[in-house]
N, C-alpha and C. Protein backbone atom coordinates (compact mmCIF):
# COMPACT_ATOMS: atom_id res chain seq x y z
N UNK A 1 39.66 -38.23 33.27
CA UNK A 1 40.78 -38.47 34.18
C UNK A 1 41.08 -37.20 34.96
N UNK A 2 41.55 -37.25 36.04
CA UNK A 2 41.70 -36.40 37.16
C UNK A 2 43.17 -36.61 37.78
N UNK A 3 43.95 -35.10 37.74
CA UNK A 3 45.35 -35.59 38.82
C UNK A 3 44.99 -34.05 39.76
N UNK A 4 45.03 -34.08 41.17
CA UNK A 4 44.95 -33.46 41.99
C UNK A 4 45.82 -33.69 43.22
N UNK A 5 46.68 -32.17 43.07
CA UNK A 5 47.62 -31.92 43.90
C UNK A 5 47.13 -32.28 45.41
N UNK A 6 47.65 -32.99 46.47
CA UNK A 6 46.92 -33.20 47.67
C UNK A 6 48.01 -32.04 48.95
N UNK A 7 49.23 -32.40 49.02
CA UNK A 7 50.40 -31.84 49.78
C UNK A 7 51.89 -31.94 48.64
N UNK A 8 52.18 -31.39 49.07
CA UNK A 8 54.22 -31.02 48.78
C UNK A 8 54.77 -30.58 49.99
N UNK A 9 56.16 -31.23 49.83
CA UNK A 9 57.03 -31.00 51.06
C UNK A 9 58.44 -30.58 49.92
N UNK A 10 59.09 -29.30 50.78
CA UNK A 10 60.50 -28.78 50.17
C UNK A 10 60.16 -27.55 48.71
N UNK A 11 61.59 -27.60 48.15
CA UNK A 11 61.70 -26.57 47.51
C UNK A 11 62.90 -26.71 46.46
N UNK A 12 62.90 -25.87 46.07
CA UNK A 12 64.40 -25.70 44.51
C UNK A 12 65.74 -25.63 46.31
N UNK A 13 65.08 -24.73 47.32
CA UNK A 13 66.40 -24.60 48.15
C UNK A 13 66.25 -25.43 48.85
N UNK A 14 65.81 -26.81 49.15
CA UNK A 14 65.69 -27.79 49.83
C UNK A 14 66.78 -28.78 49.34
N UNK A 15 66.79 -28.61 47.60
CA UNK A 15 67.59 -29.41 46.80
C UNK A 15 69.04 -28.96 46.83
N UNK A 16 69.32 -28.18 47.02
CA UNK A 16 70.21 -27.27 46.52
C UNK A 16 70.96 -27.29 48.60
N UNK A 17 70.27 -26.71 49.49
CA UNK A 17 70.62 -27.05 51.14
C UNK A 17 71.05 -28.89 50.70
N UNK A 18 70.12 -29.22 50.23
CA UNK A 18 70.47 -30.95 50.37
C UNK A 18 72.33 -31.02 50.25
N UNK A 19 72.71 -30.69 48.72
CA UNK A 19 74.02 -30.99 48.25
C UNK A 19 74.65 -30.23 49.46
N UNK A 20 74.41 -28.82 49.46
CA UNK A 20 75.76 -28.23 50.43
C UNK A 20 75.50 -28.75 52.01
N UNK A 21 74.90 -29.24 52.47
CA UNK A 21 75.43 -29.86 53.39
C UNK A 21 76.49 -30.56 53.98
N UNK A 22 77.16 -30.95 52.99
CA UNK A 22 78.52 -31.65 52.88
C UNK A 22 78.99 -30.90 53.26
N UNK A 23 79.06 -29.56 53.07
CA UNK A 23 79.99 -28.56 53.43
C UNK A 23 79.70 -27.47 54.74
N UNK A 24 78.46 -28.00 55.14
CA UNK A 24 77.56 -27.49 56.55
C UNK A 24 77.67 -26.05 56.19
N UNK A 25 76.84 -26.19 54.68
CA UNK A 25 76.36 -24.78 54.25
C UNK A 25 75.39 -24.14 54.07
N UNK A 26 73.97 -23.35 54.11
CA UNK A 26 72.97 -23.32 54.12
C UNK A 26 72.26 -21.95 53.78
N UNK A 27 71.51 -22.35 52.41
CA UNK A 27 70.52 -20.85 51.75
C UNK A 27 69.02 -20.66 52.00
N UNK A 28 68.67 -19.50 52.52
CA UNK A 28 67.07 -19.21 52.90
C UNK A 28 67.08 -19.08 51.96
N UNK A 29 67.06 -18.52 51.12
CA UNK A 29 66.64 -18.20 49.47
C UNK A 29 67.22 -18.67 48.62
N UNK A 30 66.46 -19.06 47.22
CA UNK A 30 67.51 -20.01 46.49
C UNK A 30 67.59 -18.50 45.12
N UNK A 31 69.09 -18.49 44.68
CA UNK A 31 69.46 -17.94 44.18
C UNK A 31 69.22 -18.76 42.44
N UNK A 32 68.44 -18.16 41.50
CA UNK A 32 68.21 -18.75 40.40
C UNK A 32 69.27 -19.28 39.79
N UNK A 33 70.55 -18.14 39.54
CA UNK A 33 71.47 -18.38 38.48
C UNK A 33 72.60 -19.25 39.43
N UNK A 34 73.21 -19.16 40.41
CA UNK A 34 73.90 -20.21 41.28
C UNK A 34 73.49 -21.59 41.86
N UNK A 35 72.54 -21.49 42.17
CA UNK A 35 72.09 -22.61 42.75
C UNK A 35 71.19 -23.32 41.65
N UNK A 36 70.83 -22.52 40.22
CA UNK A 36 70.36 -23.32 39.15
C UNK A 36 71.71 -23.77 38.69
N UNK A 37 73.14 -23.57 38.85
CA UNK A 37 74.03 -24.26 38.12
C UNK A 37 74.30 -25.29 39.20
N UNK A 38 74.01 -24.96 40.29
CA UNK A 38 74.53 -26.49 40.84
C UNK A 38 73.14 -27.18 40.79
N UNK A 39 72.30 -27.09 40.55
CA UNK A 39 70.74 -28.33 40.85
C UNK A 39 71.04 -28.83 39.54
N UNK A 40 71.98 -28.27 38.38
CA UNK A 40 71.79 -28.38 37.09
C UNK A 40 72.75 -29.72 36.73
N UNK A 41 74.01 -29.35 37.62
CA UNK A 41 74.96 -29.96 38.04
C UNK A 41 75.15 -31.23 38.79
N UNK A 42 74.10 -31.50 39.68
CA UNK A 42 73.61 -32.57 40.17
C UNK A 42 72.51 -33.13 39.54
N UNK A 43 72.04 -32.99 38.57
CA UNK A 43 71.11 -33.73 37.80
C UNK A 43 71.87 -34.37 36.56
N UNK A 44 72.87 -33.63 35.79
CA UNK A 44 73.88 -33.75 35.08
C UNK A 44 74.58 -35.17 35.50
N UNK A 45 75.07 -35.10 36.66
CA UNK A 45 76.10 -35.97 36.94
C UNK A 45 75.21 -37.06 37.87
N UNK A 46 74.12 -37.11 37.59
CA UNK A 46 73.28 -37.63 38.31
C UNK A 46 73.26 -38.33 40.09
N UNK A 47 73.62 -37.00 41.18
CA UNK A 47 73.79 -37.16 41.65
C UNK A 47 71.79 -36.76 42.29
N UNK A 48 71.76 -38.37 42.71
CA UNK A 48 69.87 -37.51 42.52
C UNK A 48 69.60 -37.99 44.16
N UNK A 49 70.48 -38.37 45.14
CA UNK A 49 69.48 -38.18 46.32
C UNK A 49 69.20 -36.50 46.93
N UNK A 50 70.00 -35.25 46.46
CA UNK A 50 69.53 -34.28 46.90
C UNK A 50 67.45 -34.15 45.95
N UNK A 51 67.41 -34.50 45.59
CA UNK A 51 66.27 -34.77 44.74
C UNK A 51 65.28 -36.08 45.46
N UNK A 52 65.46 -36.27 46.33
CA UNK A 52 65.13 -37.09 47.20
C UNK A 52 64.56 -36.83 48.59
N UNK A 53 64.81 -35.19 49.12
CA UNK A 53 64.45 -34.70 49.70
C UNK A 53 63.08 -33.53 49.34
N UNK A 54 62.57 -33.66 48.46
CA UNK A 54 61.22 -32.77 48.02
C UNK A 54 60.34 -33.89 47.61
N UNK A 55 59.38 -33.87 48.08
CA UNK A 55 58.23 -34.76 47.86
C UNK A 55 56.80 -33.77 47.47
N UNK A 56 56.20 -34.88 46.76
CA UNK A 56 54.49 -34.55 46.28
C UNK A 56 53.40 -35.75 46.47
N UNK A 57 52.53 -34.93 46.55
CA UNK A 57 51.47 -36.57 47.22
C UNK A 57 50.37 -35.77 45.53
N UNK A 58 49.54 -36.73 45.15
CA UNK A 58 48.48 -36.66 44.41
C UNK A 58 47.44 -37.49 44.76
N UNK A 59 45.85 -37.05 43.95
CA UNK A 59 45.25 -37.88 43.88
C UNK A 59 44.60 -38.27 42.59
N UNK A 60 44.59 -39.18 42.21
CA UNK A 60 44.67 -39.73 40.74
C UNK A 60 43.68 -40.33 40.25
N UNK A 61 42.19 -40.16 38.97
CA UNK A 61 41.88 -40.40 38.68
C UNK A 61 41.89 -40.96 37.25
N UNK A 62 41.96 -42.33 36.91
CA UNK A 62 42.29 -42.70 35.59
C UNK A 62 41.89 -44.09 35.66
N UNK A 63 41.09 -44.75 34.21
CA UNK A 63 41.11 -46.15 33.89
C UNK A 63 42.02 -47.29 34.73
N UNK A 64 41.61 -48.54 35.08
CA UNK A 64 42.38 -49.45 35.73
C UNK A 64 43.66 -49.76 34.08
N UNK A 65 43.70 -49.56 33.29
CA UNK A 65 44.35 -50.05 32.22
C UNK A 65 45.75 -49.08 32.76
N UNK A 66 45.43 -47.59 32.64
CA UNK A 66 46.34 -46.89 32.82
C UNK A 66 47.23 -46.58 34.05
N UNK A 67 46.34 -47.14 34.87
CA UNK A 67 46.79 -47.33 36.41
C UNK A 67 48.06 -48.29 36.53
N UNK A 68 47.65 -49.52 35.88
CA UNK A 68 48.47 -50.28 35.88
C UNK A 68 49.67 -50.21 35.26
N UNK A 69 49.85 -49.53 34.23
CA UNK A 69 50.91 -49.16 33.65
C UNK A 69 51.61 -48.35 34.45
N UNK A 70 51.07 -47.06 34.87
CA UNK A 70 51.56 -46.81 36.48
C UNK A 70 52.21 -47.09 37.55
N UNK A 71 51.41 -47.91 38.21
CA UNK A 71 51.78 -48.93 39.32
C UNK A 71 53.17 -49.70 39.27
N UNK A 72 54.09 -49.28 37.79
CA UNK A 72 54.90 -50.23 37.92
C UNK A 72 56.57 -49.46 38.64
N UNK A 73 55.90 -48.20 38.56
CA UNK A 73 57.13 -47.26 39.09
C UNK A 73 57.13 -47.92 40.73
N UNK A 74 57.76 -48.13 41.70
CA UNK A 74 57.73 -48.28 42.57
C UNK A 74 58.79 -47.46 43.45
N UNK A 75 59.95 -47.48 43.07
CA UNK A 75 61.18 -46.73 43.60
C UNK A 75 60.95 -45.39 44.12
N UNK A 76 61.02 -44.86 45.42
CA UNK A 76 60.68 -43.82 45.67
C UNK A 76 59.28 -43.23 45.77
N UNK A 77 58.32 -43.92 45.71
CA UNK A 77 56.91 -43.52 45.62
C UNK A 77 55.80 -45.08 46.42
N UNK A 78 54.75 -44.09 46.42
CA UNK A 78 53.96 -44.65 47.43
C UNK A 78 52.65 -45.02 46.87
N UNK A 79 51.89 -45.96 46.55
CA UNK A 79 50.34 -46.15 46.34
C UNK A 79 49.37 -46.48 46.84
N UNK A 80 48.61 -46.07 47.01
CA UNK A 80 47.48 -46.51 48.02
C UNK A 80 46.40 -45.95 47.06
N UNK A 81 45.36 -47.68 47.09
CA UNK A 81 44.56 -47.41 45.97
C UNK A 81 42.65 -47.88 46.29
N UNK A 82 41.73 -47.18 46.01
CA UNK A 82 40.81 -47.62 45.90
C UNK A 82 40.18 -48.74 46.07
N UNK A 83 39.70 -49.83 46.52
CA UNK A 83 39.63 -51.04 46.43
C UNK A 83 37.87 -51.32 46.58
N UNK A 84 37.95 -52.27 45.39
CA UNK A 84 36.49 -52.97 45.22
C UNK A 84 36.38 -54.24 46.09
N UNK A 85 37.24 -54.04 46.38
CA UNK A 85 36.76 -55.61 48.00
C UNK A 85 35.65 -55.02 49.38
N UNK A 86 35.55 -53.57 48.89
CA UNK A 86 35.09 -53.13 50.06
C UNK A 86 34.11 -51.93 49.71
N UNK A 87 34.41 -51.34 48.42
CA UNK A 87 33.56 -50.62 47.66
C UNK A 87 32.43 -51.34 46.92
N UNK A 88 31.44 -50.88 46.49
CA UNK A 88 30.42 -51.57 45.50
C UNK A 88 29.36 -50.72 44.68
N UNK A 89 29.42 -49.61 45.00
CA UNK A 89 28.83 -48.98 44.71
C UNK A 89 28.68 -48.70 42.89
N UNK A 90 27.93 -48.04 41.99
CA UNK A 90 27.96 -48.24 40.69
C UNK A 90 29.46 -47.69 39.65
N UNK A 91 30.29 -48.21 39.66
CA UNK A 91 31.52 -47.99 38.93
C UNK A 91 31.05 -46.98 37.78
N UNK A 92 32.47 -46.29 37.49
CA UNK A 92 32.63 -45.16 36.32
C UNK A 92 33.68 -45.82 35.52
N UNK A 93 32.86 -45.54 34.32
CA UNK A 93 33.87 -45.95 33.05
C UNK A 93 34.70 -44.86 32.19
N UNK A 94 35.55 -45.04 31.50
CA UNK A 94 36.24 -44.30 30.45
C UNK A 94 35.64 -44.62 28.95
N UNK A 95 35.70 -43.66 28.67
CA UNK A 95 35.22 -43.76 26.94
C UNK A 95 35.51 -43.24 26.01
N UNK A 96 36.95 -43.40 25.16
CA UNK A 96 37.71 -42.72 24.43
C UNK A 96 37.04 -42.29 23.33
N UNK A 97 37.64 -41.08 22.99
CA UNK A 97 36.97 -39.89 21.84
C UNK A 97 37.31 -40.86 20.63
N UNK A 98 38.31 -41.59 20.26
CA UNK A 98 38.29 -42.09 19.20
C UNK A 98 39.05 -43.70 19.17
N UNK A 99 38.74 -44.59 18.60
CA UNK A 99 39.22 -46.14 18.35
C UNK A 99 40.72 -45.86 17.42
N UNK A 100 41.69 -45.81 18.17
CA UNK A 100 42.53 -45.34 17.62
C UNK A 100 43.54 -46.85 16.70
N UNK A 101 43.75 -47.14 15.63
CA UNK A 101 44.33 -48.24 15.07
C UNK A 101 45.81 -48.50 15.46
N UNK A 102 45.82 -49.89 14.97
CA UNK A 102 47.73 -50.01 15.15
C UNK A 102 48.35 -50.00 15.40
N UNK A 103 49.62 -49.65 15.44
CA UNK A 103 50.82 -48.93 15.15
C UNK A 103 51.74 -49.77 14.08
N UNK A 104 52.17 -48.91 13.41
CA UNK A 104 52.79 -49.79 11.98
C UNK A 104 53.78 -50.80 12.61
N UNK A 105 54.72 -50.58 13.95
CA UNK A 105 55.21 -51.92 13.96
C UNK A 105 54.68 -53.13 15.03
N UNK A 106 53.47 -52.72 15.39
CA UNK A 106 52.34 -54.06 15.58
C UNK A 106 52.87 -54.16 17.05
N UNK A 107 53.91 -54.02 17.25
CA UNK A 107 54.40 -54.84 19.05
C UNK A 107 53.66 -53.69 20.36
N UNK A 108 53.76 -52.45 19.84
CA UNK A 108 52.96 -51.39 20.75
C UNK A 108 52.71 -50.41 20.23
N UNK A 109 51.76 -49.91 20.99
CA UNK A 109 51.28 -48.26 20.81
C UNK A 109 50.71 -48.61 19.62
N UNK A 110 49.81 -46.82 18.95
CA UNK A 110 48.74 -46.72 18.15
C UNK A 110 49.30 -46.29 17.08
N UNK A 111 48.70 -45.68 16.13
CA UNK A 111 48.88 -45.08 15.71
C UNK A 111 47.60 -43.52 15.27
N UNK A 112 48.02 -42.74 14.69
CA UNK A 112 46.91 -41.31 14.72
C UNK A 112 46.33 -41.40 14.26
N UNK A 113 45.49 -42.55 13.21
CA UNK A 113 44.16 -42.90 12.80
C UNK A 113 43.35 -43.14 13.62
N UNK A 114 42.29 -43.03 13.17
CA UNK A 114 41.34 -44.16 14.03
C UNK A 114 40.62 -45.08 12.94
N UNK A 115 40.68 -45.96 13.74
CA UNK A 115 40.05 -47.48 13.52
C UNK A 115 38.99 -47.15 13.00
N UNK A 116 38.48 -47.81 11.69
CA UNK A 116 36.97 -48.19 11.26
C UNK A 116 36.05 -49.32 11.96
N UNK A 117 35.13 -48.84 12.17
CA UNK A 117 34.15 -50.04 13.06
C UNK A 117 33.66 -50.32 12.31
N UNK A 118 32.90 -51.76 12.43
CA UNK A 118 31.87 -51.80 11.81
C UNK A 118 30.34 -51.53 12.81
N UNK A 119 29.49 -51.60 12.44
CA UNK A 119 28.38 -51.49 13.10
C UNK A 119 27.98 -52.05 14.16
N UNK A 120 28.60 -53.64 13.54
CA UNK A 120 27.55 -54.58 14.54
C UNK A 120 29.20 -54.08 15.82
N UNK A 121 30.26 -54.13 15.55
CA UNK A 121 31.35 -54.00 16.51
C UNK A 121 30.68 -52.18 17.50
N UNK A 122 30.65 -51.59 16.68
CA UNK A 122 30.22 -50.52 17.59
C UNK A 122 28.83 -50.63 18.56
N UNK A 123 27.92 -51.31 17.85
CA UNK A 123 26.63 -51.83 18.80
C UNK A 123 27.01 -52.36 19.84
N UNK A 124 28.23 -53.39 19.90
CA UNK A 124 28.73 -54.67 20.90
C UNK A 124 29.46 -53.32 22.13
N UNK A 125 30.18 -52.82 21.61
CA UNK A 125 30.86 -51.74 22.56
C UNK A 125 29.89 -50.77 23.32
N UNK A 126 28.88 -50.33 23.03
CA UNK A 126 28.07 -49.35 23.02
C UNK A 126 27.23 -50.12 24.35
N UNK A 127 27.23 -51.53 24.27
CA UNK A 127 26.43 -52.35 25.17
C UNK A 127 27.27 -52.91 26.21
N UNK A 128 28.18 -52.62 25.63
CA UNK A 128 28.93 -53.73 26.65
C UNK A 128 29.33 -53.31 28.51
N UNK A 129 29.68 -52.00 28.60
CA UNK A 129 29.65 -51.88 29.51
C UNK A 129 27.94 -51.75 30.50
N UNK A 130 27.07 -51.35 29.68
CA UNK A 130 25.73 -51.52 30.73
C UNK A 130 25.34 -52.90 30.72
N UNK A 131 25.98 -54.06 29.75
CA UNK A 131 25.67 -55.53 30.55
C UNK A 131 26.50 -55.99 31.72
N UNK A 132 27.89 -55.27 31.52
CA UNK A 132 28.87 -55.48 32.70
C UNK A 132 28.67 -55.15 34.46
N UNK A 133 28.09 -54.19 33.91
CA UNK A 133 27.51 -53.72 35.11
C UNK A 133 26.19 -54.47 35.68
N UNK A 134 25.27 -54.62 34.74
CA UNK A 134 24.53 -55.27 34.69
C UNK A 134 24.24 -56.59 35.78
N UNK A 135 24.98 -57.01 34.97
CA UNK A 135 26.43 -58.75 35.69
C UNK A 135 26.74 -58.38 36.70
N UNK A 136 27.38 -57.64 36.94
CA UNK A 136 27.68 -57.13 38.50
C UNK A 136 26.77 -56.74 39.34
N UNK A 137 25.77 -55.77 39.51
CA UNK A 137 24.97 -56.03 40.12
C UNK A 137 24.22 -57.13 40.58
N UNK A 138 23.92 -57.78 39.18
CA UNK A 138 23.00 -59.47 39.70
C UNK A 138 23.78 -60.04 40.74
N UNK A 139 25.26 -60.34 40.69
CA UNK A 139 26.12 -61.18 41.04
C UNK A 139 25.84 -60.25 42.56
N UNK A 140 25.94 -58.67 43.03
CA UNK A 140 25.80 -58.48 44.65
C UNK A 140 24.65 -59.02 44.94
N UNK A 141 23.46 -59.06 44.30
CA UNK A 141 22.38 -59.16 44.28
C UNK A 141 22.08 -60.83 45.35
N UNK A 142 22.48 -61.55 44.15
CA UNK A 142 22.89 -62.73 44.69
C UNK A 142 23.89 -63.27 45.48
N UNK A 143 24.04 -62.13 46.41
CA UNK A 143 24.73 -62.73 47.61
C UNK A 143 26.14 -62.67 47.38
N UNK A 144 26.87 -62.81 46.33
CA UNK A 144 27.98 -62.61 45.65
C UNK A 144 29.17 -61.51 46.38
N UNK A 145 30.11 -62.05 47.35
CA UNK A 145 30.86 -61.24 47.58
C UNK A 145 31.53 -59.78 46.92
N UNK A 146 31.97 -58.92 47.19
CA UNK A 146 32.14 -57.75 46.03
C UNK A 146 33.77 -58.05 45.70
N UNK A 147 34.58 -58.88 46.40
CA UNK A 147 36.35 -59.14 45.82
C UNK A 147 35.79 -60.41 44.98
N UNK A 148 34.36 -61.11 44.24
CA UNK A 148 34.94 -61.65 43.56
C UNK A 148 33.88 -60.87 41.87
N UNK A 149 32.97 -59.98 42.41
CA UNK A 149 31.75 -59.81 41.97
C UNK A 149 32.82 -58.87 41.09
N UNK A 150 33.63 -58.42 41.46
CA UNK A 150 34.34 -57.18 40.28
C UNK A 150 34.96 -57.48 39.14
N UNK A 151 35.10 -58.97 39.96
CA UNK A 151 36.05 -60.16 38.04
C UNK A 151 34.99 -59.94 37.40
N UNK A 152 33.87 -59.32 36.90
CA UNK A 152 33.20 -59.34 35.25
C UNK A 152 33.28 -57.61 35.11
N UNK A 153 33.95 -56.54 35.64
CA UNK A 153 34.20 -55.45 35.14
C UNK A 153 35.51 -55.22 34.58
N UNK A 154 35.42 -54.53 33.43
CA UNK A 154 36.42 -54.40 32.29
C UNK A 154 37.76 -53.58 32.81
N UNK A 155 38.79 -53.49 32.04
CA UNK A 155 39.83 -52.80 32.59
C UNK A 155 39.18 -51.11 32.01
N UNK A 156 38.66 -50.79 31.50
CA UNK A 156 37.88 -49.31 31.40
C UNK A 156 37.35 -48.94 32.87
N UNK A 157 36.95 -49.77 33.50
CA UNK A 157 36.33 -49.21 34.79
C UNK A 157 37.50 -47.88 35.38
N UNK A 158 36.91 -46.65 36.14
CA UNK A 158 37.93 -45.81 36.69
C UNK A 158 38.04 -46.36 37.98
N UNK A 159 39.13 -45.94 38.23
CA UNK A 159 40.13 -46.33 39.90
C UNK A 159 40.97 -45.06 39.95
N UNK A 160 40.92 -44.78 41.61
CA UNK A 160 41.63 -43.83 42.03
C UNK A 160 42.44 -44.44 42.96
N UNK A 161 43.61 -43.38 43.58
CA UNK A 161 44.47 -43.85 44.30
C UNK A 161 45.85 -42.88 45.02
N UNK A 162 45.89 -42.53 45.61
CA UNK A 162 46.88 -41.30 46.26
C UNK A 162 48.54 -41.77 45.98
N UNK A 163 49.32 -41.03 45.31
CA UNK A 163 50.43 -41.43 44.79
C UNK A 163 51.49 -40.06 45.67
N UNK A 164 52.16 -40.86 46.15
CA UNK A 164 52.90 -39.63 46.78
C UNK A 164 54.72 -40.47 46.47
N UNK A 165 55.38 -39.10 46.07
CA UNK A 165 57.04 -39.75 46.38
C UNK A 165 57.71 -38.61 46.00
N UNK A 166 58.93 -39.12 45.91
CA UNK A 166 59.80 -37.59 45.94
C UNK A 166 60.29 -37.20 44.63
N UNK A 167 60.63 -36.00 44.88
CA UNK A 167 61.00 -35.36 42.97
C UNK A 167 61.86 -36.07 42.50
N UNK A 168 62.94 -36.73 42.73
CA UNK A 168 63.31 -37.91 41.19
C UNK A 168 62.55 -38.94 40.88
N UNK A 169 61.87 -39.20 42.16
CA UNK A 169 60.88 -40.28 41.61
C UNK A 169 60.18 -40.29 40.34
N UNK A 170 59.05 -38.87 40.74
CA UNK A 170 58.20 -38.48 40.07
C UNK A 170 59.22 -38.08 38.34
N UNK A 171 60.10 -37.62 38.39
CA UNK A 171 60.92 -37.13 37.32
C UNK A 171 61.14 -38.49 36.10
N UNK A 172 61.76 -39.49 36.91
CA UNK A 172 61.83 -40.59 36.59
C UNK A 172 60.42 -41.30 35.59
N UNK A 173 59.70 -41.01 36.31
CA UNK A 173 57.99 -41.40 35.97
C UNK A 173 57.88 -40.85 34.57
N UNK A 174 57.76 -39.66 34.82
CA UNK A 174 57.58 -38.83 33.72
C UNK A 174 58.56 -38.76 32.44
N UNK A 175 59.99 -38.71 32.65
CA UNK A 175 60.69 -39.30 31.88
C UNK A 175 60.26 -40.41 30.52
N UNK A 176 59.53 -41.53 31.44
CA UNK A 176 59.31 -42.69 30.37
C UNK A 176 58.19 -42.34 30.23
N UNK A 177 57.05 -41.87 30.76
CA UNK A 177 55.54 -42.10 30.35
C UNK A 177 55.20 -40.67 29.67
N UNK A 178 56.25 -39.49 29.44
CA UNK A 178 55.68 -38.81 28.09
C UNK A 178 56.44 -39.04 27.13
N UNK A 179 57.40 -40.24 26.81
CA UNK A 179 57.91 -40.18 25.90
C UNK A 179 56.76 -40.21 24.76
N UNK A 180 57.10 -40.36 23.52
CA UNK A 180 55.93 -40.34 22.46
C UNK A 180 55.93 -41.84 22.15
N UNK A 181 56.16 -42.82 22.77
CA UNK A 181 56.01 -44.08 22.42
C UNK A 181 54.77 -44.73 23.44
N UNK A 182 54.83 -43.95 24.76
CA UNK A 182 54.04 -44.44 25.97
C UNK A 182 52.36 -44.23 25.73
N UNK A 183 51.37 -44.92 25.99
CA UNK A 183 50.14 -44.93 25.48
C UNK A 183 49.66 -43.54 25.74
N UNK A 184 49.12 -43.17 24.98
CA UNK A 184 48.65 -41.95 25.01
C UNK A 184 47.92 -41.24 26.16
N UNK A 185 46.85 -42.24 26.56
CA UNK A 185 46.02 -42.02 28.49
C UNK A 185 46.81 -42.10 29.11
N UNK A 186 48.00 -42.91 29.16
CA UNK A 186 49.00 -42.46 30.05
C UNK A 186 49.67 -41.33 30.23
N UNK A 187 49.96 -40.68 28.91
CA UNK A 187 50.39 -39.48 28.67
C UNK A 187 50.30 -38.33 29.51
N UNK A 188 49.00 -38.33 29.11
CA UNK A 188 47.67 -37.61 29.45
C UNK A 188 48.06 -37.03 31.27
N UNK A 189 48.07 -38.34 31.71
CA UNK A 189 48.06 -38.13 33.27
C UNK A 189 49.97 -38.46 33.81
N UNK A 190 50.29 -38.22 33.00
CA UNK A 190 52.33 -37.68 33.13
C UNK A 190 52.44 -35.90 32.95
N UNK A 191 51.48 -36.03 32.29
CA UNK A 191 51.76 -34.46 31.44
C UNK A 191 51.19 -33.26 32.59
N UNK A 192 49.95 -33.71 33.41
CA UNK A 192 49.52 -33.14 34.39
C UNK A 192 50.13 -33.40 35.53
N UNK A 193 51.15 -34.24 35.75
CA UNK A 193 51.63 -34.57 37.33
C UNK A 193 53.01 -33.54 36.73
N UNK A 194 53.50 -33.44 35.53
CA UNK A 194 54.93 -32.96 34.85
C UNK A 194 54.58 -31.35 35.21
N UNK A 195 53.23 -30.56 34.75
CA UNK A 195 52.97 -29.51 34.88
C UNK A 195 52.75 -29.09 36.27
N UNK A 196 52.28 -29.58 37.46
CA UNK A 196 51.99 -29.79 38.99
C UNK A 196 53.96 -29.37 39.10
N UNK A 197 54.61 -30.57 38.92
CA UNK A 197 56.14 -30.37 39.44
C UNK A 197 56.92 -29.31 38.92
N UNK A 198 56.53 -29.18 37.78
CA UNK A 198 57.32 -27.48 37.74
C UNK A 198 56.96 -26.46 37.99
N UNK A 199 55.34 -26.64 38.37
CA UNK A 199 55.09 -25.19 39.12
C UNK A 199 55.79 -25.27 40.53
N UNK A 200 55.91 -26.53 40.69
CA UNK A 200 56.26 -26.59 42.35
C UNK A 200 57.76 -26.66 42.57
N UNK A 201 58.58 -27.16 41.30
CA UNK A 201 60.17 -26.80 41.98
C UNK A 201 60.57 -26.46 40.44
N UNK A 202 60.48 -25.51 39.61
CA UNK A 202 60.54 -25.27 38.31
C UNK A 202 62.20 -25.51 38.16
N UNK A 203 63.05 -25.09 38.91
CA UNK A 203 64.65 -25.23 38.48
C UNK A 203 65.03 -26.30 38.52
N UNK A 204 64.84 -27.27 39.72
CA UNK A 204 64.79 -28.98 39.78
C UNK A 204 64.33 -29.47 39.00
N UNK A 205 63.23 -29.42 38.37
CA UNK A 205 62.13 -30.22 37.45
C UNK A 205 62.91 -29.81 35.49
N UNK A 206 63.20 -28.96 35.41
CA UNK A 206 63.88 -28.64 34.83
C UNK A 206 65.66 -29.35 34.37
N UNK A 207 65.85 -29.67 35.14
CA UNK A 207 67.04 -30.12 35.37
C UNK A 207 67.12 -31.29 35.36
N UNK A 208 66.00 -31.91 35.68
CA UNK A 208 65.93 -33.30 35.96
C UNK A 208 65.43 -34.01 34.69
N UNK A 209 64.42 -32.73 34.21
CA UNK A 209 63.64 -33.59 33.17
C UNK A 209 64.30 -33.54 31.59
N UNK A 210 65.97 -32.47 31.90
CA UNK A 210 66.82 -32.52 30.28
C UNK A 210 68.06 -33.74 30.73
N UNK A 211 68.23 -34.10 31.98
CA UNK A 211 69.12 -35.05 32.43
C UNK A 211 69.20 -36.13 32.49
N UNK A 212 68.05 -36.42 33.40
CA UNK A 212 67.97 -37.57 33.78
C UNK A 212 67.65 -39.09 32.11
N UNK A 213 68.35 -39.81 32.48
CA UNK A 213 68.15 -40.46 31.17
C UNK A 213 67.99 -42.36 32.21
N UNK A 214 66.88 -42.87 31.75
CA UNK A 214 67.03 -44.63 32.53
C UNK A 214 67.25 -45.00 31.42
């Protein structure tokens, strides 16, 4: 999986100009310890459209499984995604380090074991994506349009897609998808968009990410 910074627009004093405007007030430089108590202060009291004015665009490589879990943020953010209606070329898969079991209360998530296979189950996996593909090819082969030829590839296949929106958005995102309940590949690619935003507005991101509560 892949997250790559593409553009950012604004700053910690973008956030911080945002609020005092009310008061047609305005800082070239953002002062850490003042203007971290008011960004701190408006995340607090969740006053989050000054947080609405700093944006980040990415580009995102990850499983269609994890994508989708993704895709469901919409508020404040933008997707534009890859598409096999028009692509065809030989798809990339994901292939996790370990078959992870469970979770003791069965409704979601894993748990930190991993799963015992059996043989003939690991043979079936081991094959399964080079018959999928397989299938897919025959199917362009035969004339087979490519928006319908992609219904026999698995949700493992990778998909990319440019995700751009503004810092509460993204805050928001991250919020639920590193909690320790959220699937772990998801994690994965929260934890790298989480590390991207605090290099890029560390006092906002900060503020947002001990505050903000959905």
């Amino acid at each position: 999986m892949k997250v790559e910074l593409l553009d950012k627009m604004g700053s910690d004093a973008s956030v911080a100009n945002a609020a005092r405007v009310s008061f047609a007030k305005q800082v070239e430089t953002i002062d850490p310890v003042k203007d971290g108590k008011l960004i701190s202060y408006l995340a607090k009291h969740k006053h989050w459209t000054p947080f609405g004015h700093c944006f980040a665009s990415f580009r995102i490589k990850a499983p269609i499984f994890v994508a989708r879990q993704l895709a469901k943020h919409q508020i404040g953010l933008c997707w534009n995604e890859v598409s096999r209606r028009y692509v065809d070329q030989t798809p990339e898969f994901y292939k996790p380090t370990k078959w992870r079991g469970r979770a003791d209360n069965v409704k979601q998530g894993s748990s930190s074991d991993a799963a015992q296979l059996l043989l003939f189950t690991q043979f079936c996996l081991d094959n399964s994506i080079p018959e999928a593909i397989q299938l897919y090819n025959r199917l362009l082969d035969s004339g087979v349009c490519p928006e319908q030829a992609r219904m026999v590839l698995p949700q493992s296949m990778m998909t990319e897609w440019i995700w751009s929106g503004s810092l509460a958005a993204f805050a928001r995102v991250c919020k639920l998808r590193l909690d320790p309940h959220a699937q772990l590949e998801t994690q994965e690619v929260a934890n790298h968009i989480a590390a991207t935003m605090l290099h890029l507005f560390p006092i906002s991101w900060k503020a947002l990410m001990n505050e903000i509560t959905d």
